[in-house]
N, C-alpha and C. Protein backbone atom coordinates (compact mmCIF):
# COMPACT_ATOMS: atom_id res chain seq x y z
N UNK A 1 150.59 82.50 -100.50
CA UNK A 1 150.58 82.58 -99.05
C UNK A 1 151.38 81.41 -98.49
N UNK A 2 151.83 81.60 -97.37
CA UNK A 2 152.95 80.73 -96.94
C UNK A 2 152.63 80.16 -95.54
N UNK A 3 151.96 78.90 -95.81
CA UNK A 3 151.33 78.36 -94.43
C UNK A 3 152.47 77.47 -93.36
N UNK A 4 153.04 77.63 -92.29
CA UNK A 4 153.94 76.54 -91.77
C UNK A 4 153.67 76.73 -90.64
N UNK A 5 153.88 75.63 -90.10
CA UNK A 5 153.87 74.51 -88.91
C UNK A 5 155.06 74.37 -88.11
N UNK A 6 154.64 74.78 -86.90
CA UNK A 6 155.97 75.00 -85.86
C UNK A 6 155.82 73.46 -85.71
N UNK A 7 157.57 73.02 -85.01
CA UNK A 7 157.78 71.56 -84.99
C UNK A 7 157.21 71.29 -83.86
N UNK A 8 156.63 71.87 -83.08
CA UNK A 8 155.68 71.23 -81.87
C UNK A 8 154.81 70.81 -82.50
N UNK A 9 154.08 71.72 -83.24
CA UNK A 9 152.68 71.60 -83.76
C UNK A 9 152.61 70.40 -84.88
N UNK A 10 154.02 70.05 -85.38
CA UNK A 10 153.93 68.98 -86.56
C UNK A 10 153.67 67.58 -85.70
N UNK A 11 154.51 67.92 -84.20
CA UNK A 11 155.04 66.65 -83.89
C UNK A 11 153.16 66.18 -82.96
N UNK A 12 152.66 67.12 -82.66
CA UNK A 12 151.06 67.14 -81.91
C UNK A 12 150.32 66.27 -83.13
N UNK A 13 150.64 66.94 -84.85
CA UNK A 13 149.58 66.38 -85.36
C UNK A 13 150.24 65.25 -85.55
N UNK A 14 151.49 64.73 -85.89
CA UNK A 14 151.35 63.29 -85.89
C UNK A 14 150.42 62.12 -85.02
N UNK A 15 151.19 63.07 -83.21
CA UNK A 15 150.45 62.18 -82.41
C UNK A 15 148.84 61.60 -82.55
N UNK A 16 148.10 62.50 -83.15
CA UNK A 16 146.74 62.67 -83.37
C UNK A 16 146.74 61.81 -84.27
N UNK A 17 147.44 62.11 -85.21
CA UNK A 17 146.91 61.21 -86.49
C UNK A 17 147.09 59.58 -86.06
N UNK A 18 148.05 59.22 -85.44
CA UNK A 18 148.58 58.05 -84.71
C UNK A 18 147.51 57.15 -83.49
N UNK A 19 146.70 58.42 -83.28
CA UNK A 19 145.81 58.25 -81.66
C UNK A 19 144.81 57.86 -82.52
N UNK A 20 143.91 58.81 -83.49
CA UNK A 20 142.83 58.21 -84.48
C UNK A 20 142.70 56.87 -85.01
N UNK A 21 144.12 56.80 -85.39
CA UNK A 21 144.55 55.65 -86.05
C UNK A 21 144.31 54.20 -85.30
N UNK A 22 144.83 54.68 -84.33
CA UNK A 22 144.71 53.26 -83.34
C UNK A 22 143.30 53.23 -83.11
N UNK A 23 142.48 54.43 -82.98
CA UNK A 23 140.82 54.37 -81.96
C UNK A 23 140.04 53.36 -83.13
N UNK A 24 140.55 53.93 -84.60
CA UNK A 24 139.96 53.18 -85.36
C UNK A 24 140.41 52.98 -86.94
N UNK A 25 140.94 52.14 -87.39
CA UNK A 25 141.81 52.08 -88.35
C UNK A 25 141.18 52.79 -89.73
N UNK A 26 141.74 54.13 -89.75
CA UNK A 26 141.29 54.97 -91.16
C UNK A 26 141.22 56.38 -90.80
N UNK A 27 140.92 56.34 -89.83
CA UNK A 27 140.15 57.54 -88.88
C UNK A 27 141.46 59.04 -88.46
N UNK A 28 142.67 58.22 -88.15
CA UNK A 28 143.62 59.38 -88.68
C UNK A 28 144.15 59.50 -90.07
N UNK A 29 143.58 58.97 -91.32
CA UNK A 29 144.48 59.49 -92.43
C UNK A 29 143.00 60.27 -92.79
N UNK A 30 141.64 60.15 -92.40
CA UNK A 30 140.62 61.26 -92.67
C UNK A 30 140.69 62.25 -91.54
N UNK A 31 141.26 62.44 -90.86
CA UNK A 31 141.70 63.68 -89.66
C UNK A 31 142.80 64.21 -90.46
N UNK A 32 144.10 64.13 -91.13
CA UNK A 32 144.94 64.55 -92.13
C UNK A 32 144.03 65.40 -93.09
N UNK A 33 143.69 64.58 -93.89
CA UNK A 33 142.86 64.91 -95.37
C UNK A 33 141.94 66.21 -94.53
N UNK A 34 141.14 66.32 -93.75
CA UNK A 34 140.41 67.44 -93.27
C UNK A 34 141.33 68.36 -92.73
N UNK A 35 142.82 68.24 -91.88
CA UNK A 35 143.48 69.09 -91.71
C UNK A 35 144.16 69.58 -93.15
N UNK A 36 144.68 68.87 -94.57
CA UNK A 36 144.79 69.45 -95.58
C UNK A 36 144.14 70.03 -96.23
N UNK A 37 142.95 69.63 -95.95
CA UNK A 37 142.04 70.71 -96.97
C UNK A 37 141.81 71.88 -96.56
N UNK A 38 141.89 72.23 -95.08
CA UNK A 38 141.37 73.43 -93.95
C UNK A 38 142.70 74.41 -94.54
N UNK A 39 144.13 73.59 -94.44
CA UNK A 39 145.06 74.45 -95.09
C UNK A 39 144.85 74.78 -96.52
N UNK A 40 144.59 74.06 -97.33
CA UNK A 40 144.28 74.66 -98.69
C UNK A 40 143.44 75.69 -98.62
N UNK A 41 142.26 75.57 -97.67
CA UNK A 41 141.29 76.84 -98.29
C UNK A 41 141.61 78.17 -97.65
N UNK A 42 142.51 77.93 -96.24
CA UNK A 42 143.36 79.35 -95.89
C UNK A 42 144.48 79.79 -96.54
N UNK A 43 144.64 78.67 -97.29
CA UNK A 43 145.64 79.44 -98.46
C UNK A 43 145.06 79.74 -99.55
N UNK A 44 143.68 79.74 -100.11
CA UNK A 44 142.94 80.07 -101.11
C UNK A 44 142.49 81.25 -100.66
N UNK A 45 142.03 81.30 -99.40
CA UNK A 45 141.55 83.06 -99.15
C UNK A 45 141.69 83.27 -97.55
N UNK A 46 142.74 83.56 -97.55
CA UNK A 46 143.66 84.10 -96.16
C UNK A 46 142.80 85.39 -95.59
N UNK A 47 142.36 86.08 -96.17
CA UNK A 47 141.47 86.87 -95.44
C UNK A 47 140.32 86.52 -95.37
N UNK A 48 139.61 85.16 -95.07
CA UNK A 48 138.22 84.90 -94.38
C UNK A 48 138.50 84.95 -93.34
N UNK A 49 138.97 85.11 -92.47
CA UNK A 49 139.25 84.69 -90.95
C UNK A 49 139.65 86.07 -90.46
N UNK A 50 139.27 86.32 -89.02
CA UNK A 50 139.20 87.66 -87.88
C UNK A 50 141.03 87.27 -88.21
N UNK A 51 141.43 88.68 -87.81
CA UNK A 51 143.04 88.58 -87.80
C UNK A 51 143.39 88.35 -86.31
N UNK A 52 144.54 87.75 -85.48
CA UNK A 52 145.33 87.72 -84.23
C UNK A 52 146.00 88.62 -84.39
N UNK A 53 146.45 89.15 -84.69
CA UNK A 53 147.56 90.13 -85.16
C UNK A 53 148.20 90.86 -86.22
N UNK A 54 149.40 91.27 -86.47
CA UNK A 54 149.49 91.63 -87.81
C UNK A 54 149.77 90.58 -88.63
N UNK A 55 150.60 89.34 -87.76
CA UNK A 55 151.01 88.34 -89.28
C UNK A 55 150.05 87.37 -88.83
N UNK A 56 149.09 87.10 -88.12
CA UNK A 56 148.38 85.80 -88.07
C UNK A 56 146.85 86.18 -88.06
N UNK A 57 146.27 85.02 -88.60
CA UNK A 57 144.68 85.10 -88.77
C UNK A 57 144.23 83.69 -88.16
């Protein structure tokens, strides 16, 4: 399965990870690690999730 990230959406999670980061030093590279793992397990089973449409869930 082929998960990607529009460049808005890359450039949003940096900001986040950057905003965590500052609120409290650690706090955006464990906001990452929970956004990687959320992608791993929709790429482990792409059909747990209600569908949006035909190509998105």
């Amino acid at each position: 399965m082929r998960i990607r990230f529009l460049e808005i959406a890359e450039i949003e999670l940096d900001e986040a990870i950057g905003y965590y980061n500052y609120e409290a030093p650690g706090l955006g590279d464990a906001f990452l690690t929970e956004v990687l793992d959320t992608l791993d397990r929709i790429g482990k089973f792409p059909e747990a999730w209600h569908p949006c449409s035909k190509r998105t869930r």
